[in-house]
C-alpha atoms as a PDB file:
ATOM      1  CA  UNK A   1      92.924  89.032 -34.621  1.00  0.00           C
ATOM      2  CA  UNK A   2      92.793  85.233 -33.578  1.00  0.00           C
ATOM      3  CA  UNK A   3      96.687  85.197 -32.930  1.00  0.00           C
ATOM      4  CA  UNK A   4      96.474  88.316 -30.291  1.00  0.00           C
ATOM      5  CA  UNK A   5      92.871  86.870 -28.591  1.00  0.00           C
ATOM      6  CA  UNK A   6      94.956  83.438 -27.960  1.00  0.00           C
ATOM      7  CA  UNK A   7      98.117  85.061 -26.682  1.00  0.00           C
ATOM      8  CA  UNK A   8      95.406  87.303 -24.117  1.00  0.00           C
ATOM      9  CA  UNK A   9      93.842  83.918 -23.390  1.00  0.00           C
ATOM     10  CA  UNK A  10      97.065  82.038 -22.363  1.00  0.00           C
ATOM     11  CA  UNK A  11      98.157  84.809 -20.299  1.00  0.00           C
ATOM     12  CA  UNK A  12      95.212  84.779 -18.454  1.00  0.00           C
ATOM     13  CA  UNK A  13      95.272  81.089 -17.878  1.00  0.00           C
ATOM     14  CA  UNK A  14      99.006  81.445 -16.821  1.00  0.00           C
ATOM     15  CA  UNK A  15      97.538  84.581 -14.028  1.00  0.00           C
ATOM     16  CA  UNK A  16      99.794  86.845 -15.944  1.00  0.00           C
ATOM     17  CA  UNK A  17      96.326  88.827 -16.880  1.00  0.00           C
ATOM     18  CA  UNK A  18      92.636  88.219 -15.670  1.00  0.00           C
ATOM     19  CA  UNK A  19      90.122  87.159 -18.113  1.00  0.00           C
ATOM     20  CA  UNK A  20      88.148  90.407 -17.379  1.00  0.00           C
ATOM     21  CA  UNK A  21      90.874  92.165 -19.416  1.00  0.00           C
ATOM     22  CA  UNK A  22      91.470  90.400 -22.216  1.00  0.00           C
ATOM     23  CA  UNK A  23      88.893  92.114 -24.514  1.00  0.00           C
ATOM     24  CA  UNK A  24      90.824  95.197 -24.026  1.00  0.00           C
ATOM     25  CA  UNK A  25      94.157  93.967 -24.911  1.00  0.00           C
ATOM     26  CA  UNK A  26      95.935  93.917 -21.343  1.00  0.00           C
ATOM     27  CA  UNK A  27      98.350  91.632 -20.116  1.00  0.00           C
ATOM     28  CA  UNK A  28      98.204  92.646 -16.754  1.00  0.00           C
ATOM     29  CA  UNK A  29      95.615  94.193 -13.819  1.00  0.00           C
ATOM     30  CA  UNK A  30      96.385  97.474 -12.397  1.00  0.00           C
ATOM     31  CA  UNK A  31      94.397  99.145  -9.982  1.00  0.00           C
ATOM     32  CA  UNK A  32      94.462 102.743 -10.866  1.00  0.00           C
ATOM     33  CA  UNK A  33      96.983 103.812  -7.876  1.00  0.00           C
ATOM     34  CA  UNK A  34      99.164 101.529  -9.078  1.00  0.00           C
ATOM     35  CA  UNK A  35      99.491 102.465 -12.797  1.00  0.00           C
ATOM     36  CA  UNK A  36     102.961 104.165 -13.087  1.00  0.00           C
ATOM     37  CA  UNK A  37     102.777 106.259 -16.708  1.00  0.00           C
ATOM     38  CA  UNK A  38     105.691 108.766 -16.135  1.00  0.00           C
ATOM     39  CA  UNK A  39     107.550 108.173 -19.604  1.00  0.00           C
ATOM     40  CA  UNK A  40     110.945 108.221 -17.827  1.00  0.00           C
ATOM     41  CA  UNK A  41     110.618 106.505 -14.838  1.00  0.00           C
ATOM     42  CA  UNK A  42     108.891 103.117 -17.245  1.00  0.00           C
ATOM     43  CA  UNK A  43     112.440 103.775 -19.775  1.00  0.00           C
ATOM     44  CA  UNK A  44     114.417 103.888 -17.105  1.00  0.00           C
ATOM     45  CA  UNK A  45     113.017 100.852 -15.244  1.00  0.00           C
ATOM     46  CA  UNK A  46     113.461  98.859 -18.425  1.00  0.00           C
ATOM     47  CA  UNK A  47     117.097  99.892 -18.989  1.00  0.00           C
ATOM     48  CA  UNK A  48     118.306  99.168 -15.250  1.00  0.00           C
ATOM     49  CA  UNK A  49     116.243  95.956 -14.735  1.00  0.00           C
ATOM     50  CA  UNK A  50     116.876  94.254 -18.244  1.00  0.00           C
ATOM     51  CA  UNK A  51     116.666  90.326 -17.526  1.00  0.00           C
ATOM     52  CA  UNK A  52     113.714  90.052 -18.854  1.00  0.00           C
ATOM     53  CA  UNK A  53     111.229  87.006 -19.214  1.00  0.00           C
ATOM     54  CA  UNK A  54     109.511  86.474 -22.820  1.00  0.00           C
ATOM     55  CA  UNK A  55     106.178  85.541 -22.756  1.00  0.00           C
ATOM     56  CA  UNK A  56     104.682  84.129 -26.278  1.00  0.00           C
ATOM     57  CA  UNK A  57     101.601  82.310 -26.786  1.00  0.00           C
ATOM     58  CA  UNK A  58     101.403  80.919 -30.207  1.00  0.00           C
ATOM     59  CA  UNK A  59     101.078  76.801 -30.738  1.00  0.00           C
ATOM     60  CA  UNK A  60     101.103  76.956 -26.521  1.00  0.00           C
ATOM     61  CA  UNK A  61     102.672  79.095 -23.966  1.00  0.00           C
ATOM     62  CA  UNK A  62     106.065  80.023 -24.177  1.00  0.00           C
ATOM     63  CA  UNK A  63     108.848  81.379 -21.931  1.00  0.00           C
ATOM     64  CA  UNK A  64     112.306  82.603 -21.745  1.00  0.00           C
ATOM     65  CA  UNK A  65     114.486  84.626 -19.745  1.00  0.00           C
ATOM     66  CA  UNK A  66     116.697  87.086 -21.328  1.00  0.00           C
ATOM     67  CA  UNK A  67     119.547  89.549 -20.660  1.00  0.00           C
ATOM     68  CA  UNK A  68     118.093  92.371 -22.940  1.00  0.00           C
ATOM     69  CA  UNK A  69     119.370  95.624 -24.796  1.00  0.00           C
ATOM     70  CA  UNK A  70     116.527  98.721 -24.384  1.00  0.00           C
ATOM     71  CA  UNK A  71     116.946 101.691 -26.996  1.00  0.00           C
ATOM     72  CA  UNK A  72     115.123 104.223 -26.674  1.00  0.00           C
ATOM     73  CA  UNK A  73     113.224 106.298 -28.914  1.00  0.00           C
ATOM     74  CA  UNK A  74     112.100 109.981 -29.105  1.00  0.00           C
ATOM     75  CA  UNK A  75     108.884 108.611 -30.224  1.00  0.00           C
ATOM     76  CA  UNK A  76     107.267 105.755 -29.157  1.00  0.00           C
ATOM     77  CA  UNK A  77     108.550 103.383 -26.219  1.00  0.00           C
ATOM     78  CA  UNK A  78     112.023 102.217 -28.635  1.00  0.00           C
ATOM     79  CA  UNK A  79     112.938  98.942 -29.008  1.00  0.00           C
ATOM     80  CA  UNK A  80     114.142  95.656 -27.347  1.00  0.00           C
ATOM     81  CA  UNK A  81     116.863  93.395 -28.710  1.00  0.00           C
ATOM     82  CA  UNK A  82     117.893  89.957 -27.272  1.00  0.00           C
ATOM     83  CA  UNK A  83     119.284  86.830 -28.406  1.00  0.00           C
ATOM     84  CA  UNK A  84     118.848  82.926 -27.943  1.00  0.00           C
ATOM     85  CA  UNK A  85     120.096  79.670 -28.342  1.00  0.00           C
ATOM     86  CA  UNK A  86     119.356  78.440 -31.643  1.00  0.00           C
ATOM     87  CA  UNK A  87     117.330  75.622 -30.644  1.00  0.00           C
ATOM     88  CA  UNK A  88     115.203  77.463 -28.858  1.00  0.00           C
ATOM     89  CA  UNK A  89     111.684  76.859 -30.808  1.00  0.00           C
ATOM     90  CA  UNK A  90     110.450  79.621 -28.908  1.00  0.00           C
ATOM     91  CA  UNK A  91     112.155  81.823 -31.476  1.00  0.00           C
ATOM     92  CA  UNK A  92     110.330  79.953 -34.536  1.00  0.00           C
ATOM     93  CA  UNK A  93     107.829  82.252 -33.269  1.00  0.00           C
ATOM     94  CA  UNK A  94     109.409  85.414 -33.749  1.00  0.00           C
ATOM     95  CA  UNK A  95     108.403  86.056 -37.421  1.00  0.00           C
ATOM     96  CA  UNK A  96     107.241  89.542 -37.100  1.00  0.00           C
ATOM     97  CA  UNK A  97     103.622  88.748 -36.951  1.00  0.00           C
ATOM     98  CA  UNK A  98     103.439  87.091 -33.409  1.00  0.00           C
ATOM     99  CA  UNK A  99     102.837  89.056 -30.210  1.00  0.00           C
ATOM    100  CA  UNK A 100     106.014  88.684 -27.500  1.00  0.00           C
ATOM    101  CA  UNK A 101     104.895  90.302 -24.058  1.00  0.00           C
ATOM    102  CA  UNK A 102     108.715  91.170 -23.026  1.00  0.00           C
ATOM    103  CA  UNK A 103     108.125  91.353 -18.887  1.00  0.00           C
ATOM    104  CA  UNK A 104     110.644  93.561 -16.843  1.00  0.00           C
ATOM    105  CA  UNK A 105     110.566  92.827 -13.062  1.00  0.00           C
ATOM    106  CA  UNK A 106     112.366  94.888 -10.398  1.00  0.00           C
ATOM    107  CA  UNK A 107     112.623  94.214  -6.650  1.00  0.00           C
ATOM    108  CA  UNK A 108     109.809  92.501  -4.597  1.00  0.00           C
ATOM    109  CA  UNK A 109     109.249  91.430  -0.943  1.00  0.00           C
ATOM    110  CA  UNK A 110     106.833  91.060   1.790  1.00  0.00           C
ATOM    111  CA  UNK A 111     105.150  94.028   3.568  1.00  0.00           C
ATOM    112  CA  UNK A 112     103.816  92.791   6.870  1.00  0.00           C
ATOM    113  CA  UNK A 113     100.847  94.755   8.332  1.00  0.00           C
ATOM    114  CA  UNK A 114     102.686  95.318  11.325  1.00  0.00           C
ATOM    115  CA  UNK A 115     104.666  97.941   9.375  1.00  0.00           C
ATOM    116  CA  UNK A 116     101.879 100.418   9.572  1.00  0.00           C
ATOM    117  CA  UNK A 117     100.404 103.011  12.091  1.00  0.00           C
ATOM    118  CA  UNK A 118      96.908 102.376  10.429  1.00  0.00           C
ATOM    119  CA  UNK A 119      94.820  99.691  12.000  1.00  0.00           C
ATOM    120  CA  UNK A 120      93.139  96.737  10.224  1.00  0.00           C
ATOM    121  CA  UNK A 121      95.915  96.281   7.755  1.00  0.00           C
ATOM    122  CA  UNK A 122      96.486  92.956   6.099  1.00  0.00           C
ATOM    123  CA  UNK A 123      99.987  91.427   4.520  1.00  0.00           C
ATOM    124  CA  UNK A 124     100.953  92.164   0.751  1.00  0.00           C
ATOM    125  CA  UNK A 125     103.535  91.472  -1.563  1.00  0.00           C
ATOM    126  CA  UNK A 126     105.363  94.966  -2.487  1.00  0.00           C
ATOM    127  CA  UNK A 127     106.405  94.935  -6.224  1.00  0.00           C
ATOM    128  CA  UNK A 128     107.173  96.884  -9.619  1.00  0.00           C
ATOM    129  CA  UNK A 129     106.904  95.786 -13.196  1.00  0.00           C
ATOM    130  CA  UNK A 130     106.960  96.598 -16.884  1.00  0.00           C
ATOM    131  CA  UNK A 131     105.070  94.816 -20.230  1.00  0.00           C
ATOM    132  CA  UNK A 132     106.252  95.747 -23.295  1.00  0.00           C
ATOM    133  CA  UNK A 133     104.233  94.291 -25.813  1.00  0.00           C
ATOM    134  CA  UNK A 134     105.687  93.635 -29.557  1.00  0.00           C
ATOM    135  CA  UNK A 135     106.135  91.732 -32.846  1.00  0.00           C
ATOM    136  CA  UNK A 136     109.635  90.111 -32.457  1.00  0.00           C
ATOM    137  CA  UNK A 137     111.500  89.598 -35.493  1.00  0.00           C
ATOM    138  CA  UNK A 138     115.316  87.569 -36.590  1.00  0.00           C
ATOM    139  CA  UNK A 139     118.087  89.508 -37.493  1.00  0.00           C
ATOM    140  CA  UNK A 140     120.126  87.795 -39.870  1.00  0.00           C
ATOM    141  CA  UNK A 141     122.756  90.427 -40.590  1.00  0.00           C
ATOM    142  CA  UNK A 142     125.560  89.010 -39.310  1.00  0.00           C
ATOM    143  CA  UNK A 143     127.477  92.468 -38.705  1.00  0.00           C
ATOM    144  CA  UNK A 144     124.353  94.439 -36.803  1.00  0.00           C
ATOM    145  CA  UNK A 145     124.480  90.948 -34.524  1.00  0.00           C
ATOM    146  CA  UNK A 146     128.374  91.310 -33.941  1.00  0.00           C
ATOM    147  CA  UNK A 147     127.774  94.933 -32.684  1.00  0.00           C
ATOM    148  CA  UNK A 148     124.654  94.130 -30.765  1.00  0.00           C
ATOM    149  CA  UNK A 149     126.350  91.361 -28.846  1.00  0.00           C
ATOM    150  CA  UNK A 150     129.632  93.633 -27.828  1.00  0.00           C
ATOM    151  CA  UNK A 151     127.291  96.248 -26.920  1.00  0.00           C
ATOM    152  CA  UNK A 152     125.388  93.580 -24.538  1.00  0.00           C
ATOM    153  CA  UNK A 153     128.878  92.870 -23.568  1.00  0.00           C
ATOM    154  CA  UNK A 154     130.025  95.704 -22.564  1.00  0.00           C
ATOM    155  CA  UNK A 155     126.952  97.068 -21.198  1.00  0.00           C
ATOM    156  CA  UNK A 156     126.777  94.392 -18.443  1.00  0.00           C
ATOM    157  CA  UNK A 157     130.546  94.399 -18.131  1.00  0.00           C
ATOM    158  CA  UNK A 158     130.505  98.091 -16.956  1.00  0.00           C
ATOM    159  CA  UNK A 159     127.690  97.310 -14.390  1.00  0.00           C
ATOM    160  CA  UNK A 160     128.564  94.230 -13.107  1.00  0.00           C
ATOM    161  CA  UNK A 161     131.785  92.760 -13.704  1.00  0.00           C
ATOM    162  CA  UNK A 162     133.873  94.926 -13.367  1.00  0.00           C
ATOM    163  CA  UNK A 163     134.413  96.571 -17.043  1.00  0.00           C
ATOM    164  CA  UNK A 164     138.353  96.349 -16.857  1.00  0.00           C
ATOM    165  CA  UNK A 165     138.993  92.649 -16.735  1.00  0.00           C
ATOM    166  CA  UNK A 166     137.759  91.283 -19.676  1.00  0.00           C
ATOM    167  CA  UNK A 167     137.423  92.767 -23.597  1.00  0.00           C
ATOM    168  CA  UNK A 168     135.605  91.685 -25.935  1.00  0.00           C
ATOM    169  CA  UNK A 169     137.343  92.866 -28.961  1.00  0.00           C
ATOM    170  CA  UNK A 170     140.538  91.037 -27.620  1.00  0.00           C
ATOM    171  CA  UNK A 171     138.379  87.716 -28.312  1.00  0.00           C
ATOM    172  CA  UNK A 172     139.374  85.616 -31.950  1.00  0.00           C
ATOM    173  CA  UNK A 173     137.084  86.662 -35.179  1.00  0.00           C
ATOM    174  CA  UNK A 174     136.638  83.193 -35.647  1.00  0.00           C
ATOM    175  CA  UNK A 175     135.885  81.679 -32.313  1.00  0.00           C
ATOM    176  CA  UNK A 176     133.189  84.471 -31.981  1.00  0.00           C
ATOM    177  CA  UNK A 177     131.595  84.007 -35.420  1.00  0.00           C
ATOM    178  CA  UNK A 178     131.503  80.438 -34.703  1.00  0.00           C
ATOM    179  CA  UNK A 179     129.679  81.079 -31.135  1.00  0.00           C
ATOM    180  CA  UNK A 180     126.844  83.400 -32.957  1.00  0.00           C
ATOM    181  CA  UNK A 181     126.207  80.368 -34.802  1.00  0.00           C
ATOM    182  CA  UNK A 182     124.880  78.909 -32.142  1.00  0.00           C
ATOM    183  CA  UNK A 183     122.468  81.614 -30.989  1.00  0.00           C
ATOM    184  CA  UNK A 184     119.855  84.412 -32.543  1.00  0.00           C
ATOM    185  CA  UNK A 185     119.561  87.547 -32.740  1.00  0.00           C
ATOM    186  CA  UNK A 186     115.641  89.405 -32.468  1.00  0.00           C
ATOM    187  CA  UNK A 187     114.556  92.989 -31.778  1.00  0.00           C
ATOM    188  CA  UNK A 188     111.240  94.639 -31.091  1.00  0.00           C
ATOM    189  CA  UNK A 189     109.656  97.367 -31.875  1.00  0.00           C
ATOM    190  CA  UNK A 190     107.662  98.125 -28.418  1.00  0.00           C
ATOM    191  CA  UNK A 191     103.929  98.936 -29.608  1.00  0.00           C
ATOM    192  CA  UNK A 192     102.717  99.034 -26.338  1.00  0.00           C
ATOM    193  CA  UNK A 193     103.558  99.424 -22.862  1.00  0.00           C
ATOM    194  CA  UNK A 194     101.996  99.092 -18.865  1.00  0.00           C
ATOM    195  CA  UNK A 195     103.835 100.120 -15.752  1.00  0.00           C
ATOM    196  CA  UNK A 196     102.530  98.592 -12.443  1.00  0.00           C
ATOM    197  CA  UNK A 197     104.222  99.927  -9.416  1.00  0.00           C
ATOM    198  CA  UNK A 198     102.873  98.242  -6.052  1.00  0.00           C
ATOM    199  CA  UNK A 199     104.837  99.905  -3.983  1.00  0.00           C
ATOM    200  CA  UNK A 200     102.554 100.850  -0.925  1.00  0.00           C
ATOM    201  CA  UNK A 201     102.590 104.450  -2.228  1.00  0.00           C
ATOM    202  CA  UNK A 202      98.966 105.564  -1.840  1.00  0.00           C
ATOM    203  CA  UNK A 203      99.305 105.003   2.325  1.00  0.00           C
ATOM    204  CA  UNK A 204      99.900 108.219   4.485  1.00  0.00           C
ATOM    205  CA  UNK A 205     103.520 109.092   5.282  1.00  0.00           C
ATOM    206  CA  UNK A 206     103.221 107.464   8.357  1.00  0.00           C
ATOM    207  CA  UNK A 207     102.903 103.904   6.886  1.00  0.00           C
ATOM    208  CA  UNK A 208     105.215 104.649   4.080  1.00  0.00           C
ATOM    209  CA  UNK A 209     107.614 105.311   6.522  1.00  0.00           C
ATOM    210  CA  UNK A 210     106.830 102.064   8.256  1.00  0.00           C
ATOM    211  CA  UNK A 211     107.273  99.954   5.573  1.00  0.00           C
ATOM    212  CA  UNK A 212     110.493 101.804   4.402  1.00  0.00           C
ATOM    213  CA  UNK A 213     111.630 101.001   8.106  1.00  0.00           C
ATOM    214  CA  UNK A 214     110.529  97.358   7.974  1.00  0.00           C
ATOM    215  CA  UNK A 215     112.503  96.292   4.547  1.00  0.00           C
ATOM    216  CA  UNK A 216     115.721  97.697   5.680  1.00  0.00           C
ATOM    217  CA  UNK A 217     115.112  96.132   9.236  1.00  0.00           C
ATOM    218  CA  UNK A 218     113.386  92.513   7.749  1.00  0.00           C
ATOM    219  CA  UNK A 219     115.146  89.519   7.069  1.00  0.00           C
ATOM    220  CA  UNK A 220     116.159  89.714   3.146  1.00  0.00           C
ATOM    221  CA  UNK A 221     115.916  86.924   0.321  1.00  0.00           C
ATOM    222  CA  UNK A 222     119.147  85.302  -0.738  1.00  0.00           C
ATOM    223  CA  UNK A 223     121.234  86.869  -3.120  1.00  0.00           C
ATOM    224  CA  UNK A 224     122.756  85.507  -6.436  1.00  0.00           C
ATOM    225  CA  UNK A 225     126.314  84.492  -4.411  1.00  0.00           C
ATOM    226  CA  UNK A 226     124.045  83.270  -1.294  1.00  0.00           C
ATOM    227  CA  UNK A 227     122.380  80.978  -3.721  1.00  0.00           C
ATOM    228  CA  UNK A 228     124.754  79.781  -6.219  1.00  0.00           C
ATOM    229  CA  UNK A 229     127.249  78.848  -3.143  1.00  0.00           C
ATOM    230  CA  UNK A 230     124.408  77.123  -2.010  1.00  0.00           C
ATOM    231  CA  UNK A 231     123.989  74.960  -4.915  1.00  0.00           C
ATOM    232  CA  UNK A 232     127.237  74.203  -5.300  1.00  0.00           C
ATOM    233  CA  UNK A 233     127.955  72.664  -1.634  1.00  0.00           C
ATOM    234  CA  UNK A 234     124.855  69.930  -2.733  1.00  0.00           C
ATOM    235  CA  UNK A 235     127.139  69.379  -5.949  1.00  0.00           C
ATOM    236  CA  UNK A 236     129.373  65.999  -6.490  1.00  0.00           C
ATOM    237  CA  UNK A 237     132.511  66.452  -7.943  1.00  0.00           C
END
C-alpha cells in the first residue's frame, strides 16, 4: 500500500510519528504507561475536544483545522464528519481511498520538576491526545449536509454560545443553500484509533498531587478572549 507507506513517511518527517513506527502503521509513539485504551474515556475525549486538525499526506503534507461532529457506534470507533471551504485542495484528497489521520488534542502545559517529592526529576510537557485514522469521503447530498450543519450548529451553540440567542432554522432557505455552496461536506468511517494520555499518571500519589497543586497554582496560557483582545489592540482601523 504505497499511498498508506507515504502518508506514515510524511508524518514522521513532520514528528507527528517516529520512523521506528511506521512499518507498523502508527502515527504516533506511546510509551506503554501512556496508552489510554478505555473505549469510553477515547469517545468521550473525541466528542468534548472536537476541533480537530486533519492530517493528509497524499501529493505532500496536508493540514486543516476543523470543528468536527463524532458519532458513535456500537461497533467500531463511529464516524467523523466535518466540512470545508470549497477551495480547499486538501479536500481533492478525500476520495475514499486516501488515509486522513483526524488528530484530537485536549489540554497541555508545563510540569516543572519542582512539583514532585521524588528527587532527580526533570521538566515535561503534560498532555492528552487522540488519532483517528480513516478514508474521508464528499457528501454530495445536499439534504444529509443541511442536517449535518444545524446539528454542528446547534451542538456548539448549546456548549458555547449560549444556545438561546441565535437559531438556525430562523435563518433564509436561500441564503443558507447559497452558503453550503461555498463549503464541503466529508465523513469518516474511523478504522483505527490511538489514545496517548501524558498525564504524569504512573508517579506515586505524592507527585501526582504535586503536579495537580502546581497547575492550579502556575501561571496559565492565554485564553481565546486574552488573545483575540490582544490582536485586536495591534489592529488599524
Amino acid at each position: 500500500m504505497p499511498e498508506r507507506r507515504d502518508f506514515l513517511l510524511a508524518l514522521s518527517a513532520l514528528g507527528l510519528t517516529p520512523e521506528a513506527t511506521a512499518a507498523d502503521e502508527k502515527t504516533i509513539y506511546i510509551p506503554g504507561k501512556q496508552l489510554e485504551t478505555d473505549r469510553k474515556t477515547i469517545l468521550d475525549f473525541m466528542d468534548e475536544f472536537a476541533f480537530a486538525m486533519l492530517v493528509s499526506a497524499k501529493s505532500g503534507v496536508h493540514i486543516t483545522n476543523v470543528p468536527t461532529i463524532f458519532d458513535r457506534s456500537p461497533e467500531g470507533w463511529g464516524k467523523v464528519w466535518w466540512h470545508m471551504a470549497k477551495g480547499n485542495e486538501q479536500g481533492n484528497l478525500f476520495d475514499g481511498e486516501t488515509p486522513c489521520t483526524v488528530v484530537f488534542h485536549g489540554p497541555h502545559g508545563y510540569i516543572s520538576p519542582n512539583w514532585y517529592t521524588s528527587k532527580n526529576s526533570v521538566p515535561t510537557w503534560n498532555f492528552a491526545v487522540v488519532h483517528a485514522t480513516g478514508k474521508p469521503k464528499r457528501i454530495d447530498d445536499d439534504e444529509a449536509f443541511a442536517k449535518s450543519l444545524r446539528r454542528l450548529v446547534g451542538q456548539n451553540e448549546a456548549r458555547y454560545g449560549g444556545g438561546e440567542n441565535w437559531d438556525f432554522a430562523k435563518m433564509p432557505d436561500s441564503y443558507l443553500k447559497g452558503m453550503r455552496q461555498g463549503i464541503v461536506a466529508y465523513e469518516m468511517m474511523i478504522d483505527s484509533v490511538e489514545a496517548k494520555f501524558k498525564l504524569g499518571h504512573e508517579r506515586n500519589a505524592l507527585d501526582r498531587a504535586g503536579v495537580l497543586k502546581g497547575l492550579k497554582a502556575g501561571r496559565k496560557e492565554r485564553n481565546l478572549t486574552e488573545f483575540t483582545e490582544s490582536y485586536y489592540a495591534k489592529m488599524k482601523e
